[in-house]
Protein backbone atom coordinates (compact mmCIF):
# COMPACT_ATOMS: atom_id res chain seq x y z
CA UNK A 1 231.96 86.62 91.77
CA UNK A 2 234.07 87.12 95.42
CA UNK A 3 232.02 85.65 98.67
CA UNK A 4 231.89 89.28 99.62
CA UNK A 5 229.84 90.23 97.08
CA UNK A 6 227.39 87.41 97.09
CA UNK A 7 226.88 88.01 100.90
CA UNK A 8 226.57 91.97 99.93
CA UNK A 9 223.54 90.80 97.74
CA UNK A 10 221.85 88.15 99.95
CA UNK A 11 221.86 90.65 103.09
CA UNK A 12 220.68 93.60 100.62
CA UNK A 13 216.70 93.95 101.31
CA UNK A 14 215.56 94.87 97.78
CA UNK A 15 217.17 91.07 97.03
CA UNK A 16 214.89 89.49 100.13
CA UNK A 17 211.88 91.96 98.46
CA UNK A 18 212.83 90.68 94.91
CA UNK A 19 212.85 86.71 95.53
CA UNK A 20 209.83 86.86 98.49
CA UNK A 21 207.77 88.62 95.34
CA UNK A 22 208.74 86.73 93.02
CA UNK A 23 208.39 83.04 94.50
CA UNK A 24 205.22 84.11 96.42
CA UNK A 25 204.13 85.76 92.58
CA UNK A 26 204.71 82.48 90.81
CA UNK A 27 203.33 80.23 93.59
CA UNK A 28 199.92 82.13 93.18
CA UNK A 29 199.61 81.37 89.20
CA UNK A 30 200.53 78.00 89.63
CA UNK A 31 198.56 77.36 92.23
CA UNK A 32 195.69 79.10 90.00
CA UNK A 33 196.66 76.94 86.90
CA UNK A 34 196.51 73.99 88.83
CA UNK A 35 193.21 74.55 90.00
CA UNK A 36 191.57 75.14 86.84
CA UNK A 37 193.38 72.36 85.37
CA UNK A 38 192.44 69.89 87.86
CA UNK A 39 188.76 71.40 88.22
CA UNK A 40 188.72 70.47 84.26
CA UNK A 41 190.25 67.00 85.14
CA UNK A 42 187.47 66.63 88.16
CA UNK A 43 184.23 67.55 85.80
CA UNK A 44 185.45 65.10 83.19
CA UNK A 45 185.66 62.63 85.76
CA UNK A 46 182.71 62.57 87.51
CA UNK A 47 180.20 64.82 85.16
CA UNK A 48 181.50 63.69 81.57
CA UNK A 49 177.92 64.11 80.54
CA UNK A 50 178.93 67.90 81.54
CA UNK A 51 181.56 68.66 79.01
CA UNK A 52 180.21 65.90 76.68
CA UNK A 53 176.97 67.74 75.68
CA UNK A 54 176.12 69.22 72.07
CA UNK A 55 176.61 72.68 71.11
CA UNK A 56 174.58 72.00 68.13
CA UNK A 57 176.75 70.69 65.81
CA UNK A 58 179.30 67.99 65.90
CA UNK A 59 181.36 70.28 68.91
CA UNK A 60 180.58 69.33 72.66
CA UNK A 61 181.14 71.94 75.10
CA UNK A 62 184.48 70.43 76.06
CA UNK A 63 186.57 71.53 73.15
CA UNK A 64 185.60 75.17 73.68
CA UNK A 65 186.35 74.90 77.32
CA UNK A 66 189.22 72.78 76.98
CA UNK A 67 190.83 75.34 74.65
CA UNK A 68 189.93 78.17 77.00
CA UNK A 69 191.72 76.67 79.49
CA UNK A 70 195.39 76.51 77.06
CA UNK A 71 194.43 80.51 76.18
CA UNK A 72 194.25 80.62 80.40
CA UNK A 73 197.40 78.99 80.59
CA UNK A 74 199.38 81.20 78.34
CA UNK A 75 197.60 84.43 79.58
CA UNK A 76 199.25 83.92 83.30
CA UNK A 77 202.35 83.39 81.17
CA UNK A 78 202.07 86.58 80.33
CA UNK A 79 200.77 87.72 82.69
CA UNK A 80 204.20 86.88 84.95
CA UNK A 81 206.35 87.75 81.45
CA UNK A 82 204.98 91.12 81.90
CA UNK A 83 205.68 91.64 85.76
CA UNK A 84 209.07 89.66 85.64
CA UNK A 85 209.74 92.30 82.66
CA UNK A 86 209.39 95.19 84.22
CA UNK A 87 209.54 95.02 88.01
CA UNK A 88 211.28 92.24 88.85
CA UNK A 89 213.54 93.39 86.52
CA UNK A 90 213.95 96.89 88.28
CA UNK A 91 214.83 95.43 91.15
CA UNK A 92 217.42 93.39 90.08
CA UNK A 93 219.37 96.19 88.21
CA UNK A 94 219.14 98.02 91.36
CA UNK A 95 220.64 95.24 93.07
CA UNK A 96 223.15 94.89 90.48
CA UNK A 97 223.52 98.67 90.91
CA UNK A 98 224.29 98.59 94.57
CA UNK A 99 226.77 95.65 94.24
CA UNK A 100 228.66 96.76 91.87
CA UNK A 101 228.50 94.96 89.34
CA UNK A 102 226.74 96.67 86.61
């Protein structure tokens, strides 16, 4: 790829739309993850007595919580799978489309 055509992209505003979505997009599930993770972190910390009591049986309520939190984590996977899939994906045909290159 020519310098031309790499300026022709940065300077094309559906390219400035695409990566200000898409960092500002990722930024706000990880930013999410990291809150639940480290609120999980924080209770074990300073309330273990929290996530250490009986559900009945031999299972505290950690375990279900601490597995909740890995279904969390792969649901804002797809969650950004899904958008990435279909409109950040648009957008960077079009930009393809519009350069070129296709």
């Amino acid at each position: 790829m020519d310098q031309a055509t790499i300026e022709k992209i940065r300077n094309n505003p559906k390219y400035q739309k695409l990566v200000k979505e898409r960092s500002s997009f990722a930024w706000k599930l990880t930013i999410t993850m990291l809150v639940v993770y480290y609120a999980f972190i924080l209770v074990i910390a300073f309330s273990p007595a929290t996530l250490g009591a009986s559900m009945g049986g031999i299972t505290t309520v950690g375990i279900p919580v601490g597995l909740a939190i890995i279904v969390f984590s792969f649901a804002i996977t797809g969650v950004y799978v899904k958008r990435a899939n279909g409109e950040f994906d648009k957008l960077t045909q079009e930009i393809k489309e519009e350069a070129g290159k296709a």
